[in-house]
Protein backbone atom coordinates (compact mmCIF):
# COMPACT_ATOMS: atom_id res chain seq x y z
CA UNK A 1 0.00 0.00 0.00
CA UNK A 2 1.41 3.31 -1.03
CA UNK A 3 -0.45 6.39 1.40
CA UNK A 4 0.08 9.73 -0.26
CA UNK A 5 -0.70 12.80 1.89
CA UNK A 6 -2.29 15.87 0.29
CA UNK A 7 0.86 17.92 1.63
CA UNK A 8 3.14 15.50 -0.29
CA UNK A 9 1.43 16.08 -3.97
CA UNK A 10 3.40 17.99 -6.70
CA UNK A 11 2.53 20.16 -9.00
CA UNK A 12 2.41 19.16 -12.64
CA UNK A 13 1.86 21.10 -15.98
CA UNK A 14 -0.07 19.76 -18.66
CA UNK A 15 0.26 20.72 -22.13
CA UNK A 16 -2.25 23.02 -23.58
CA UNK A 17 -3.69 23.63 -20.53
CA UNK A 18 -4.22 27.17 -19.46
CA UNK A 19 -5.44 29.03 -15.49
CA UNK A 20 -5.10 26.05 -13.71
CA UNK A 21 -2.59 24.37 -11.10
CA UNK A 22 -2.14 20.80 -11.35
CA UNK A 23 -1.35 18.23 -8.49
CA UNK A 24 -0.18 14.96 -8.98
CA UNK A 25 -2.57 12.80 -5.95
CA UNK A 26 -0.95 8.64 -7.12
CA UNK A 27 1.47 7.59 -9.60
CA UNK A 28 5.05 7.91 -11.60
CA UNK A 29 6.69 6.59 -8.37
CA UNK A 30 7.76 3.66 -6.89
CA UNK A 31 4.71 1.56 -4.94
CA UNK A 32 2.62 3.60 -6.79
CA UNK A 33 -0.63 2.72 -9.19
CA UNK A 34 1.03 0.39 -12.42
CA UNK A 35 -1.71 1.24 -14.93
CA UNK A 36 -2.36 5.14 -14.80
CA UNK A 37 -2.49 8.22 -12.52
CA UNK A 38 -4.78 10.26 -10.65
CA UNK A 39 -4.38 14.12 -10.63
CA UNK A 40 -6.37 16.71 -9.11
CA UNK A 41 -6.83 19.99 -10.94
CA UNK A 42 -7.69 23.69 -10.07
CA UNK A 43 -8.98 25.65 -12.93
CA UNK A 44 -9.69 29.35 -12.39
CA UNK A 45 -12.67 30.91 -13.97
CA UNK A 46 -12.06 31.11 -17.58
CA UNK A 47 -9.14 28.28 -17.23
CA UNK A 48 -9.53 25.44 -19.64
CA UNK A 49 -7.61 22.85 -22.27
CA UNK A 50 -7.76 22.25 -25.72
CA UNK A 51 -9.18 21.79 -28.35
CA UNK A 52 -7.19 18.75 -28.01
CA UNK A 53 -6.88 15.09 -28.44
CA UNK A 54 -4.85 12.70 -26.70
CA UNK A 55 -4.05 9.20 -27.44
CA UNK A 56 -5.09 8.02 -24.18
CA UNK A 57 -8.54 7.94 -22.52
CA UNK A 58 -9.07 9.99 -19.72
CA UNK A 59 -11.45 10.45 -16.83
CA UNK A 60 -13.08 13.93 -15.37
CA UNK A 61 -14.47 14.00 -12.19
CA UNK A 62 -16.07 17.44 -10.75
CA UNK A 63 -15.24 17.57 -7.29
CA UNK A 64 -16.27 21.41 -6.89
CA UNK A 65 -17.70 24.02 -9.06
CA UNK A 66 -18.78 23.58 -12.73
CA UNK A 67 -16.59 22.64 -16.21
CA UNK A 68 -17.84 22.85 -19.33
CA UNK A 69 -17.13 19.65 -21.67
CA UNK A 70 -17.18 20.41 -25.12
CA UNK A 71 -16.54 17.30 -27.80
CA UNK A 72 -17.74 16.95 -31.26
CA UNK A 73 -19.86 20.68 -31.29
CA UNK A 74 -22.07 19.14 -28.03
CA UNK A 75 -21.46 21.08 -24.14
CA UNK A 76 -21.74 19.51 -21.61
CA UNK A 77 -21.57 21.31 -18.35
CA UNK A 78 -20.91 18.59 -15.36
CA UNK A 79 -21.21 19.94 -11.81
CA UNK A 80 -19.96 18.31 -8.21
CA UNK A 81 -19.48 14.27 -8.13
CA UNK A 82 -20.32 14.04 -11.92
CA UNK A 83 -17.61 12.98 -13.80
CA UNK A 84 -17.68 11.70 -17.99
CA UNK A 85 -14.58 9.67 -19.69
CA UNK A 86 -13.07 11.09 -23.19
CA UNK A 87 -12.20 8.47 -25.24
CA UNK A 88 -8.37 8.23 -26.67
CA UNK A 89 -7.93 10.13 -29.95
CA UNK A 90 -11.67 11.86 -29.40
CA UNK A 91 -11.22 15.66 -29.39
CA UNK A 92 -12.32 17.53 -26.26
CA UNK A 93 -12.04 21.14 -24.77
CA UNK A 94 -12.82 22.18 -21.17
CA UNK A 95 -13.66 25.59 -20.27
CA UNK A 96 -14.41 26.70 -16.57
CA UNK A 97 -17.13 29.46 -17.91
CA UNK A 98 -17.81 29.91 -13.93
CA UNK A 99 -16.80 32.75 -11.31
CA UNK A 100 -15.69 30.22 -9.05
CA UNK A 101 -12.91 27.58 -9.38
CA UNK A 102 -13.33 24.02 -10.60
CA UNK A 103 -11.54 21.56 -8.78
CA UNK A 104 -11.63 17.78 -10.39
CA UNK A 105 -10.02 14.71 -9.97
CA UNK A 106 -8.29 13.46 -13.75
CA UNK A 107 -7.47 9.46 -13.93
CA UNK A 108 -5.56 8.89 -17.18
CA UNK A 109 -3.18 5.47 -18.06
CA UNK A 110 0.50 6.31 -18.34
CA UNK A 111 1.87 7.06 -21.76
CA UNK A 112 2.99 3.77 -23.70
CA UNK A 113 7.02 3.37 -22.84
CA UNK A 114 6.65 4.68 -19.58
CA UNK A 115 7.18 2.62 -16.31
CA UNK A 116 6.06 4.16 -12.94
């Protein structure tokens, strides 16, 4: 069992992202999770990422505040505890269009070649 305190997370910065501070909660270290990572983002109003695809699937989950999801021309706006998956390759862009921060929780599988 690997216990990670909040104190102990690192920031991260993810490409094309933009207003936001990212903290890396589980994985890329030893004892860690072997299939992907869990990070937990802070996106100011007007923060977002994208347009963008990535290879990999990923997983949203709204902890606090709103995001808007936007994929294929359709919105989405998810609220606290709901949470939607983006398909790898499928083209997505969040926008927090809100006056108060969005915090979520992001799950995506490492990169292929790389070894936590």
């Amino acid at each position: 069992m690997l216990v990670k305190r909040f104190q102990e997370a690192r920031p991260y910065d993810a490409p094309n992202h933009r207003g936001v501070v990212g903290l890396r909660l589980q994985g890329f270290e030893a004892g860690g999770p072997t299939a992907s990572w869990v990070g937990y983002s802070q996106f100011l109003p007007g923060g977002g990422a994208g347009p963008d695809a990535s290879p990999l699937e990923k997983v949203y989950v709204v902890i606090e505040g709103e995001m808007t999801v936007i994929v294929g021309g359709r919105e989405v706006v998810l609220g606290p505890m709901d949470s939607c998956t983006i398909a790898g390759g499928e083209e997505r862009e969040i926008v927090n269009r809100s006056n108060h921060v969005c915090k979520m929780i992001v799950t995506m599988p490492y990169p292929p070649g790389v070894k936590p």
